[in-house]
Protein backbone atom coordinates (compact mmCIF):
# COMPACT_ATOMS: atom_id res chain seq x y z
CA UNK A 1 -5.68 86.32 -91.34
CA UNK A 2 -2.92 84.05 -91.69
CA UNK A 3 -3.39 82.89 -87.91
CA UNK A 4 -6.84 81.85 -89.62
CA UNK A 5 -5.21 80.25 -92.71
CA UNK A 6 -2.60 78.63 -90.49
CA UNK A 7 -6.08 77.44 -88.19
CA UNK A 8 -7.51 76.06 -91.82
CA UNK A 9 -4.44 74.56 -92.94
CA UNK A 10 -3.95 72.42 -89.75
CA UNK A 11 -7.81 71.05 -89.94
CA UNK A 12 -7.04 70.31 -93.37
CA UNK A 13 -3.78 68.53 -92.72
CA UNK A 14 -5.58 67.03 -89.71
CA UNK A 15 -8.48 66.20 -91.31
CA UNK A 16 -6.53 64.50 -94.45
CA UNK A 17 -4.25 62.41 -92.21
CA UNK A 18 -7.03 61.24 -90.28
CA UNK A 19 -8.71 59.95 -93.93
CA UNK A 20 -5.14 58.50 -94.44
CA UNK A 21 -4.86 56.94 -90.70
CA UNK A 22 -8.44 55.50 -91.59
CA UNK A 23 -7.43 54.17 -94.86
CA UNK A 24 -4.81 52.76 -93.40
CA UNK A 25 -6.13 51.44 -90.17
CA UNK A 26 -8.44 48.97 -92.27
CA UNK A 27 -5.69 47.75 -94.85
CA UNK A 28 -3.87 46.96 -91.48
CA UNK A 29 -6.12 44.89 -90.31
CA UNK A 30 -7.30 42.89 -93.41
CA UNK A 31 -3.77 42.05 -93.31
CA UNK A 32 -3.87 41.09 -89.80
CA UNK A 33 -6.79 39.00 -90.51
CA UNK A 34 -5.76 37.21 -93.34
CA UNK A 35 -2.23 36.03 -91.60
CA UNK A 36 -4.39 34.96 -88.53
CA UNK A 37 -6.48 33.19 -90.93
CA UNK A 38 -3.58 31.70 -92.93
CA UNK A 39 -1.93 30.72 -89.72
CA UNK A 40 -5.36 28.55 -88.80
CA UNK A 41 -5.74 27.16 -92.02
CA UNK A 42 -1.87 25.84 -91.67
CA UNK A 43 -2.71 24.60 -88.74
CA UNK A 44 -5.76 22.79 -89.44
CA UNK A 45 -3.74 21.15 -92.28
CA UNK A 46 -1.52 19.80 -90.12
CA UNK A 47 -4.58 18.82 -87.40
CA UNK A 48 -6.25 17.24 -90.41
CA UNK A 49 -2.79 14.98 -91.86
CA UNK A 50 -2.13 13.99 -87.94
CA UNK A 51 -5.55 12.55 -87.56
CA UNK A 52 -5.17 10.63 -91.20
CA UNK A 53 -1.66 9.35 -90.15
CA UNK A 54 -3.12 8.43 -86.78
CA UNK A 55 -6.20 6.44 -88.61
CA UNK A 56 -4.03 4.67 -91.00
CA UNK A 57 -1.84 3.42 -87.94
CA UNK A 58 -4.66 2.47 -86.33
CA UNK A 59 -6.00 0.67 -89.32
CA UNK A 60 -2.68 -0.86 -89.88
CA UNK A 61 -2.52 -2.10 -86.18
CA UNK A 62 -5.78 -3.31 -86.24
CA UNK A 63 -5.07 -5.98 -89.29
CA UNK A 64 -1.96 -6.74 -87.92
CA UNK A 65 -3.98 -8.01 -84.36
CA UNK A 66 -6.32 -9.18 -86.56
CA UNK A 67 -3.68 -11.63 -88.33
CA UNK A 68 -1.70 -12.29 -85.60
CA UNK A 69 -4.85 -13.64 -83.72
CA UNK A 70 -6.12 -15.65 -86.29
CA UNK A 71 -1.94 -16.99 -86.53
CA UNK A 72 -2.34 -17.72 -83.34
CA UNK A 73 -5.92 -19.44 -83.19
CA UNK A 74 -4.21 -21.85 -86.26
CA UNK A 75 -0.83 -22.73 -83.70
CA UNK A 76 -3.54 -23.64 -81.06
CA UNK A 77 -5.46 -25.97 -83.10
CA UNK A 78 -2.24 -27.58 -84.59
CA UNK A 79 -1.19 -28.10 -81.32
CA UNK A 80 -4.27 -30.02 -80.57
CA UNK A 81 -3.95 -31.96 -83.38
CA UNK A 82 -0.40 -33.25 -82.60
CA UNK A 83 -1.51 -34.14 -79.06
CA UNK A 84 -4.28 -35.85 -80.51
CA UNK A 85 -2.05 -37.96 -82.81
CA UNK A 86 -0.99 -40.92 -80.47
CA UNK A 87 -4.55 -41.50 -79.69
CA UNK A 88 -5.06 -41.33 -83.46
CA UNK A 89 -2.64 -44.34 -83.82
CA UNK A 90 -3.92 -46.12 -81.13
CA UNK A 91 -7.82 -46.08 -82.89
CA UNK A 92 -6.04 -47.35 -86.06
CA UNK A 93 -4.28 -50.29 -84.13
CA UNK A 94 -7.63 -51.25 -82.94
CA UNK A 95 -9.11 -51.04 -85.84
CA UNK A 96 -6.57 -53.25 -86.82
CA UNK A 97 -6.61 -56.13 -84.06
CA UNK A 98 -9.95 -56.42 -83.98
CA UNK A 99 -11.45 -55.22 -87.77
CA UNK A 100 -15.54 -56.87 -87.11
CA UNK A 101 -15.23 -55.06 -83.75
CA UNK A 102 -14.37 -52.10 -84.91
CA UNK A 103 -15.69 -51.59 -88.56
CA UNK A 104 -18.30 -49.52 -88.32
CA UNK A 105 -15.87 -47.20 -85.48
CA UNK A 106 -13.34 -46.76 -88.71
CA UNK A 107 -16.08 -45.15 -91.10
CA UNK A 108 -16.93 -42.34 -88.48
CA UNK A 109 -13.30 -42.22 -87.44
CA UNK A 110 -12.31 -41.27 -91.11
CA UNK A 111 -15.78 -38.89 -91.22
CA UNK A 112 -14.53 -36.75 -88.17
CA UNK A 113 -10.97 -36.38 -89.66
CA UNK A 114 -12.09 -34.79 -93.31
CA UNK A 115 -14.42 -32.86 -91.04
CA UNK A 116 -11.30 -31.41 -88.58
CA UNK A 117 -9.21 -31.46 -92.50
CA UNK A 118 -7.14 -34.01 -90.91
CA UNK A 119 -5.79 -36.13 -93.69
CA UNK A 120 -3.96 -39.41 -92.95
CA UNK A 121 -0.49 -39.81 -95.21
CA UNK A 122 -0.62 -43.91 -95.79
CA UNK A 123 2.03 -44.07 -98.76
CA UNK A 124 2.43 -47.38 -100.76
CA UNK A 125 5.08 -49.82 -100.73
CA UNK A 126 7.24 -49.12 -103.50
CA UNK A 127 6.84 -45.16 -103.81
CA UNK A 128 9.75 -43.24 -104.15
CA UNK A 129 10.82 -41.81 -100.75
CA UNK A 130 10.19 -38.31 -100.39
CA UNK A 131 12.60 -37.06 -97.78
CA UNK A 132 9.90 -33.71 -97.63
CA UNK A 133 7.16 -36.25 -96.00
CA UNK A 134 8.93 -39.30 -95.19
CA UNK A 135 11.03 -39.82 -92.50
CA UNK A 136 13.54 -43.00 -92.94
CA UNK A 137 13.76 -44.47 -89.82
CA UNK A 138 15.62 -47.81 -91.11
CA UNK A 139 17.82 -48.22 -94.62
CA UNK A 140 17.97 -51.55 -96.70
CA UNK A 141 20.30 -52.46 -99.38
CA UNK A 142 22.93 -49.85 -101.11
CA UNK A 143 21.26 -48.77 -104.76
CA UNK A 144 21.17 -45.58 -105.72
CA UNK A 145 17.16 -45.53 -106.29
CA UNK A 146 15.19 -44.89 -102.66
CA UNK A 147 11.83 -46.72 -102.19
CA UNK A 148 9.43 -47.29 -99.42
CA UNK A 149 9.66 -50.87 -98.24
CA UNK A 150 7.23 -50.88 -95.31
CA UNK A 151 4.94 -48.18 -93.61
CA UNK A 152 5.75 -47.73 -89.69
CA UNK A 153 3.76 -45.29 -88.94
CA UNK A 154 1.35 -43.03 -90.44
CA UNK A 155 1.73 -39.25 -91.51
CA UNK A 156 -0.86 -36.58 -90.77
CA UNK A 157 -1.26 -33.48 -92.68
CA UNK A 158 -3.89 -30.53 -91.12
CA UNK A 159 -5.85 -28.03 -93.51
CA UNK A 160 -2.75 -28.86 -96.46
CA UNK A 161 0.24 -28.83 -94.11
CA UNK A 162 1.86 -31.22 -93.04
CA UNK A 163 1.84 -31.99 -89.31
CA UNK A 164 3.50 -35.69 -88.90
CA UNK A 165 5.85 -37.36 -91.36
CA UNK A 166 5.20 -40.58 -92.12
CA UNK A 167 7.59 -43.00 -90.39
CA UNK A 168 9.10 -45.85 -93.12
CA UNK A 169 11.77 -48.21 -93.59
CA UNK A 170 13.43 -47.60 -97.15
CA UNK A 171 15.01 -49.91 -99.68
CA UNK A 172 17.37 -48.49 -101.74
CA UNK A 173 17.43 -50.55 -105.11
């Protein structure tokens, strides 16, 4: 009998580990599972703040094309403009030498140069010299108090900034 009891207490103990090997077995791998799935979720988060970082570089390198481009576009046409200038003088000395001749040139001369926002700097005789749009090419008398005396040549200025200074002799008084 006890070879029977001995029979019975081994399929007991066998059959109660077995119910502890399959409670176990599943807690092991809900365990498993959620590391695996904590591990993906990590590294989606990082996926997920590479592509943002990569977007806002993007975004930042875009504007700075963007500005650089239209810096560059604005150098071009202020180029133009100061090759243009000579030729600009030369109209005006026309206009000038021959004023019946060339009257009605002048009025679409000064049309085309508010349309390219190219303003002409023609200061007065007897304005205060402005060192920041004048340039003194001759110096009379030894006052203290600078003045224009006589307009060389005239200053430009394209869309607000200033492109040619205007050439004058100065008085100082």
């Amino acid at each position: 009998m006890k070879f029977v009891k001995n029979e019975e207490n081994q399929a007991e103990e066998n059959e109660a580990t077995a119910e502890q090997v399959e409670a176990e077995t599943p807690a092991k791998e809900v365990n498993e599972a959620e590391a695996i799935k904590a591990e993906y979720e990590a590294k989606i988060t990082e996926l997920v703040n590479d592509l943002q970082r990569t977007r806002a570089d993007f975004e930042n390198y875009r504007r700075a094309v963007e500005q650089q481009r239209e810096i560059y576009g604005e150098t071009i046409k202020e180029s133009t403009v100061k090759k243009f200038l000579p030729l600009l003088d030369n109209i005006d000395r026309a206009i000038v030498a021959q004023p019946e001749a060339m009257g009605p040139l002048e009025k679409g001369f000064n049309k085309t140069l508010k349309e390219l926002k190219l303003e002409k700097i023609i200061p007065k005789v007897g304005d205060e010299f402005n060192p920041d749009m004048h340039n003194a090419v001759m110096v009379e008398g030894d006052g203290e108090q600078e003045t224009i005396a006589e307009v060389l040549q005239p200053g430009y200025m394209y869309d607000g900034q200033l492109v040619r200074e205007v050439l004058v002799k100065v008085a100082k008084n």
